[in-house]
Protein backbone atom coordinates (compact mmCIF):
# COMPACT_ATOMS: atom_id res chain seq x y z
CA UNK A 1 100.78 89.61 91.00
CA UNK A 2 98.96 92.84 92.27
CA UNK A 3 96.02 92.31 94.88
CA UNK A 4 94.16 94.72 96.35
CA UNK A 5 92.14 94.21 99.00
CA UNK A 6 89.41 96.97 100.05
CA UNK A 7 87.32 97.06 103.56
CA UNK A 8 85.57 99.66 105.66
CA UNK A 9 82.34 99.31 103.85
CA UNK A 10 78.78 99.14 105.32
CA UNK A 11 75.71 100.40 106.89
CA UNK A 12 75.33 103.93 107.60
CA UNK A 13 72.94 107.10 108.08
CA UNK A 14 72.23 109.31 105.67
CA UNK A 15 74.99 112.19 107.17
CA UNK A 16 77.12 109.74 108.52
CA UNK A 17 80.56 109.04 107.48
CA UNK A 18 83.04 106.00 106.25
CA UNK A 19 86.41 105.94 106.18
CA UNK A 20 87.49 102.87 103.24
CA UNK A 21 90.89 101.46 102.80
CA UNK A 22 92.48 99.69 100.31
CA UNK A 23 95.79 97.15 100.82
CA UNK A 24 98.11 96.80 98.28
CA UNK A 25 100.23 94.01 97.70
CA UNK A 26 102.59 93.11 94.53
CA UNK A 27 103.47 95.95 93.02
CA UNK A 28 105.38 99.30 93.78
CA UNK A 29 102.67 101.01 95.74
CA UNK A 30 104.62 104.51 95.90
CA UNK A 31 104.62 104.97 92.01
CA UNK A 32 101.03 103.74 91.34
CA UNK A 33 98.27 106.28 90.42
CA UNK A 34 95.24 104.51 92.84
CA UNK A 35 91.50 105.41 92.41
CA UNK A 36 88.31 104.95 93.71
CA UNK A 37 85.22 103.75 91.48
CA UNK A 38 81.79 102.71 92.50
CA UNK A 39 79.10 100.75 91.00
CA UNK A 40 74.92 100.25 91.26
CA UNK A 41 73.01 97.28 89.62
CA UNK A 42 72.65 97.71 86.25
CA UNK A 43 74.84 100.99 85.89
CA UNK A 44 78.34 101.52 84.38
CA UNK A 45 80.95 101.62 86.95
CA UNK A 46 81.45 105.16 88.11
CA UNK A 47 84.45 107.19 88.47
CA UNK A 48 84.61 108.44 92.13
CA UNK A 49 88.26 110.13 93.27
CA UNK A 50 92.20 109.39 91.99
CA UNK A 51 95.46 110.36 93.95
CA UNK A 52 98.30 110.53 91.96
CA UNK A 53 102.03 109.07 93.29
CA UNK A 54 102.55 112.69 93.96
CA UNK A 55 99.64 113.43 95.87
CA UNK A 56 97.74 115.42 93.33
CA UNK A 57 94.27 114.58 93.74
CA UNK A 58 90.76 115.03 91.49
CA UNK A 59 87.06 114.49 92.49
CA UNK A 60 83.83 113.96 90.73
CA UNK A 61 81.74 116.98 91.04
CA UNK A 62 79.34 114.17 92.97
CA UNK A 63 81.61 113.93 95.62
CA UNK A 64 83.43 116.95 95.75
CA UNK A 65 83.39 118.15 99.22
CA UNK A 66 82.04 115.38 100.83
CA UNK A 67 84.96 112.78 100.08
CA UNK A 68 88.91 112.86 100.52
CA UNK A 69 91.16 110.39 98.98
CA UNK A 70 94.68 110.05 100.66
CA UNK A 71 97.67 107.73 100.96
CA UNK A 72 100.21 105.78 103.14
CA UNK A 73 102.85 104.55 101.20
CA UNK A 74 104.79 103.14 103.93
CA UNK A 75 101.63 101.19 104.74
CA UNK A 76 101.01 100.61 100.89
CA UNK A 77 97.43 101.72 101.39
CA UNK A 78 94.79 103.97 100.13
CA UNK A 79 92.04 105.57 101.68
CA UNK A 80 88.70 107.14 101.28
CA UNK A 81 87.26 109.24 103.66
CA UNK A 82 83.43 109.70 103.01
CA UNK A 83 81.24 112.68 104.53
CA UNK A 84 78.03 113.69 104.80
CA UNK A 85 76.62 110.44 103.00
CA UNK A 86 73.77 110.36 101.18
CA UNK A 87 71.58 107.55 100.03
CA UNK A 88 72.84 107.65 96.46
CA UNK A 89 75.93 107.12 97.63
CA UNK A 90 75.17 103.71 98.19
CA UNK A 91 76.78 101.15 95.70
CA UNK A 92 79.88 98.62 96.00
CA UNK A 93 83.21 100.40 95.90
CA UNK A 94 86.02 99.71 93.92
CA UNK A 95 90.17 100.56 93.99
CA UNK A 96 92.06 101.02 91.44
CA UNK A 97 95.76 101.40 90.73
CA UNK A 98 97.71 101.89 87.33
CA UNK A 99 101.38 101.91 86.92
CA UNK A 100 102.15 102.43 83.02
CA UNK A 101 104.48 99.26 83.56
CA UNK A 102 101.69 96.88 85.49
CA UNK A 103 98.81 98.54 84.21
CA UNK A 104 95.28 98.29 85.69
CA UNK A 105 94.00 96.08 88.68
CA UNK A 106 90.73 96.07 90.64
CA UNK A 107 90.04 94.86 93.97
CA UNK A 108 86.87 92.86 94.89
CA UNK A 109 84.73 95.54 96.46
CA UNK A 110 83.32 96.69 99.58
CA UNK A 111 79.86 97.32 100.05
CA UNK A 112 78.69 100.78 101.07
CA UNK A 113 74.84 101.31 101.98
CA UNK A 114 73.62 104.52 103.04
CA UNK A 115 70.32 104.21 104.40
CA UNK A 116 68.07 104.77 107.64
């Protein structure tokens, strides 16, 4: 059984910065494609950064130069380093990971709020 298991979130000023990790446990970390989503009240979840099991990584333009996803596969853990914050950053965010044999699994959130 895959878990993830995300922390890191919380209370910060607008131009501050978070750094959010996300343990995995269960599965072949290494060959897993892992992502980052996030997700308002009432909104679709949204699509935020993925790192490949290469290291090839993509952005949404929203983030794009504020945010850096990265890896540790020895520590079977994902990261997301968040810059410059702003306040509609603020929402609960969500790994990811996808292996074509496992498929897709979520962790339970951690709750960013960017606010002063």
């Amino acid at each position: 059984q895959v878990q993830l298991v995300e922390s890191g979130g919380g209370l910060v000023q607008p131009g501050g910065s978070l750094r959010l990790s996300c343990a995995a446990s269960g599965t072949i970390f290494s060959i897993n494609t892992m992502a980052w989503h996030r997700q308002t009240p009432g909104n679709q979840r949204e699509w935020v950064a993925t790192i490949t099991s290469g290291g090839s990584t993509d952005y949404a333009n929203s983030v794009k130069g504020r945010f850096t996803i990265s890896r540790d596969n020895a520590k079977n853990t994902v990261y997301l380093q968040m810059n410059s914050l702003k306040p509609e950053d603020t929402a609960v965010y969500y790994c990811n990971s996808y292996s074509p044999l496992a498929g897709h699994y979520w962790g339970q959130g951690t709750q960013v709020t960017v606010s002063s």
